[in-house]
C-alpha atoms as a PDB file:
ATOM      1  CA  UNK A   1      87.407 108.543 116.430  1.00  0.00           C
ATOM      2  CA  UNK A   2      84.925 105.855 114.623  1.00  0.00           C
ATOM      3  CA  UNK A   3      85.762 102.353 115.158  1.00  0.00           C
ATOM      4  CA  UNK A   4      86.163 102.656 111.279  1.00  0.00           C
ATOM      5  CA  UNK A   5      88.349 105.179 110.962  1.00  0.00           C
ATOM      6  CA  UNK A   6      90.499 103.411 113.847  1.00  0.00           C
ATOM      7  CA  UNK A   7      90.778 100.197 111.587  1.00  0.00           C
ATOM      8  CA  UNK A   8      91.705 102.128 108.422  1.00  0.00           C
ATOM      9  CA  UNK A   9      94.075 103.672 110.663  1.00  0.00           C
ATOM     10  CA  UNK A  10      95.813 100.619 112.106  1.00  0.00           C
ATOM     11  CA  UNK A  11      95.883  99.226 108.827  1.00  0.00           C
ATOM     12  CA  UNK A  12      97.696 101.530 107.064  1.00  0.00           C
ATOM     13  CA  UNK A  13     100.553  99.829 108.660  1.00  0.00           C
ATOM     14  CA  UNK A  14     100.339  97.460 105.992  1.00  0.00           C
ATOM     15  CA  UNK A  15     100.760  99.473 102.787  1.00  0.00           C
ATOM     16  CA  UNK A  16      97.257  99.249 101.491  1.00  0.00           C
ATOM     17  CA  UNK A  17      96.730  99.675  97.469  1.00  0.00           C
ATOM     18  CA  UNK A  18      93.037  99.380  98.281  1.00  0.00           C
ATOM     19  CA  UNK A  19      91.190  98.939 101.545  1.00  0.00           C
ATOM     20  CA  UNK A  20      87.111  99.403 102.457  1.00  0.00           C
ATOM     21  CA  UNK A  21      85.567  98.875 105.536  1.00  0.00           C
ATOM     22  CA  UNK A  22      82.243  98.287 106.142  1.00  0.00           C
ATOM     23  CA  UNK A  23      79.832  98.472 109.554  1.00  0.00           C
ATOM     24  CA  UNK A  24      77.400  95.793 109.434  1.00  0.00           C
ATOM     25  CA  UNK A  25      76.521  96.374 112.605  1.00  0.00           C
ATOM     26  CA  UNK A  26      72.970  96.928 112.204  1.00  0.00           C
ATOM     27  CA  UNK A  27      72.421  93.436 110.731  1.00  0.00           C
ATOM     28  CA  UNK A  28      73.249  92.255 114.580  1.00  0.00           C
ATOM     29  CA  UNK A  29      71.002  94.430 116.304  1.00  0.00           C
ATOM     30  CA  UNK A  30      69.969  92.706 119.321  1.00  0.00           C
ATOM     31  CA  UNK A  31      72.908  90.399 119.125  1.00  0.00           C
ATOM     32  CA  UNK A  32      73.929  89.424 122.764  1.00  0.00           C
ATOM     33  CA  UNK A  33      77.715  89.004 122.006  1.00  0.00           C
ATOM     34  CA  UNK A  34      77.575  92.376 119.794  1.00  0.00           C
ATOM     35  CA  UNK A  35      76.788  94.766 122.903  1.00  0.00           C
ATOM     36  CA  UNK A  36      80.033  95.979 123.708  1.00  0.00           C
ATOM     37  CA  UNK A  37      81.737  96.023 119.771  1.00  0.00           C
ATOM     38  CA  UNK A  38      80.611  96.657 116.422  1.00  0.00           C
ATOM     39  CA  UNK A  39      80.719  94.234 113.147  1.00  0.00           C
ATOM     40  CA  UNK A  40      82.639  94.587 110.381  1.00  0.00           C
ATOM     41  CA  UNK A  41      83.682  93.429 106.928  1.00  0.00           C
ATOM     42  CA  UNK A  42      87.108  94.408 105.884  1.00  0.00           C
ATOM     43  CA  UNK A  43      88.620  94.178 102.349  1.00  0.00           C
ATOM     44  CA  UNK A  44      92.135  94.912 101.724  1.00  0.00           C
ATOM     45  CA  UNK A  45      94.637  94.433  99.144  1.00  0.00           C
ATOM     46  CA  UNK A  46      98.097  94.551  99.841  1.00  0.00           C
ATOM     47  CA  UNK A  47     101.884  93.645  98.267  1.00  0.00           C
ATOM     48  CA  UNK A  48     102.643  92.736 102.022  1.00  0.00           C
ATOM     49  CA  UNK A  49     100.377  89.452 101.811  1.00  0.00           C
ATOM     50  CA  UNK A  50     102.270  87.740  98.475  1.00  0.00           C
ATOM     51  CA  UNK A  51     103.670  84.306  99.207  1.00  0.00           C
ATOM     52  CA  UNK A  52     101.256  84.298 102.650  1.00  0.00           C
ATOM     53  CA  UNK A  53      98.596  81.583 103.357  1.00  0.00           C
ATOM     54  CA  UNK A  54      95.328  83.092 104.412  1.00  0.00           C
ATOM     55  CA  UNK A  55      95.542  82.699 107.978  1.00  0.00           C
ATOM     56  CA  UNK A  56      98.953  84.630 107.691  1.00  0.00           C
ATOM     57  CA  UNK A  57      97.283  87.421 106.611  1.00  0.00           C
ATOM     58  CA  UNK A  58      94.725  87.257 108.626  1.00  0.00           C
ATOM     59  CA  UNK A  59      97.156  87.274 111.586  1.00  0.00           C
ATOM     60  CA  UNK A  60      99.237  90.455 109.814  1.00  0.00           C
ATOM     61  CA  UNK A  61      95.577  92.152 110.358  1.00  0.00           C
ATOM     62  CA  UNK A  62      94.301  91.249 113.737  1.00  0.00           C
ATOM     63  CA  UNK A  63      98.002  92.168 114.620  1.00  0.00           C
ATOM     64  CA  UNK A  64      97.769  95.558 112.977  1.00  0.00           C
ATOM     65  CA  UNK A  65      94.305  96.616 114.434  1.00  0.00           C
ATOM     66  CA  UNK A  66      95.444  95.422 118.149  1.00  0.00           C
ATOM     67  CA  UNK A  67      93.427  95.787 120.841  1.00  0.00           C
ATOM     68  CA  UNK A  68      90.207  96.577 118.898  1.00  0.00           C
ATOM     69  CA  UNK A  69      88.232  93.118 118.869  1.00  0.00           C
ATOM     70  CA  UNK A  70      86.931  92.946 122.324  1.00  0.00           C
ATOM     71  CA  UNK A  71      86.547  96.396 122.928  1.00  0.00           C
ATOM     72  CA  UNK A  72      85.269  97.935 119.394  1.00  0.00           C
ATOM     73  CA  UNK A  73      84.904  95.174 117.390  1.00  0.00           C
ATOM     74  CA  UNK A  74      83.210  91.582 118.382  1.00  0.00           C
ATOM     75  CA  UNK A  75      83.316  90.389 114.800  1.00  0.00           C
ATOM     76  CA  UNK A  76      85.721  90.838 111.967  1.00  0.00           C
ATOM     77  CA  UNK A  77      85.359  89.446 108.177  1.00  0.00           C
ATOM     78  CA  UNK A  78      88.299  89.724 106.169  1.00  0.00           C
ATOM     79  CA  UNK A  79      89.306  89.816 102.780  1.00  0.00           C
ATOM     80  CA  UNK A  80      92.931  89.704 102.202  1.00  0.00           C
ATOM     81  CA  UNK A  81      94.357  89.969  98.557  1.00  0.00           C
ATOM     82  CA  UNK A  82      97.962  90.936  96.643  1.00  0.00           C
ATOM     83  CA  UNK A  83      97.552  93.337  93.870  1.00  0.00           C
ATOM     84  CA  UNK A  84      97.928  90.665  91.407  1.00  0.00           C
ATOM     85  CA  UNK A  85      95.152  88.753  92.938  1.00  0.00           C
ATOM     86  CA  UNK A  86      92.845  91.436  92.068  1.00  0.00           C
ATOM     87  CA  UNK A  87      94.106  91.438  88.712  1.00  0.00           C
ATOM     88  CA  UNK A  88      93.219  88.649  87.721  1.00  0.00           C
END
């Protein structure tokens, strides 16, 4: 299974309304740190992160996708919204 399709995976523990992951892991070619793990960009959109700060949501996803950075992933951006974030 694709490092992607892992993420999306793991994150469906969260009740996405909208998720997309990206591999920009051909903008680090050459990258020291990026041997062992890809990087990607990760925006999701979920009811679970209302009333959160963003580092609480960030925490809800690095402890959905579990083991992943330091093995398949060496760098993570994340966008974490509510629905009515979006909406706006």
């Amino acid at each position: 299974m694709s490092a992607v399709d892992q993420i999306r995976t793991r994150l469906s523990a969260l009740e996405p309304t909208e998720i997309d992951i990206r591999d920009d892991s051909d903008k680090h070619a050459g990258h020291a740190g990026a041997k062992d793990g890809g990087h990607y960009a990760v925006r999701i959109v979920s009811a679970r992160f209302a009333g959160l700060s963003t580092m609480q949501r960030h925490r809800l996803v690095y402890d959905a996708i579990g083991d992943l950075p330091g093995s398949r992933i060496h760098a993570l951006s994340i966008s974490a919204k509510t629905p009515d974030e979006i909406r706006t």
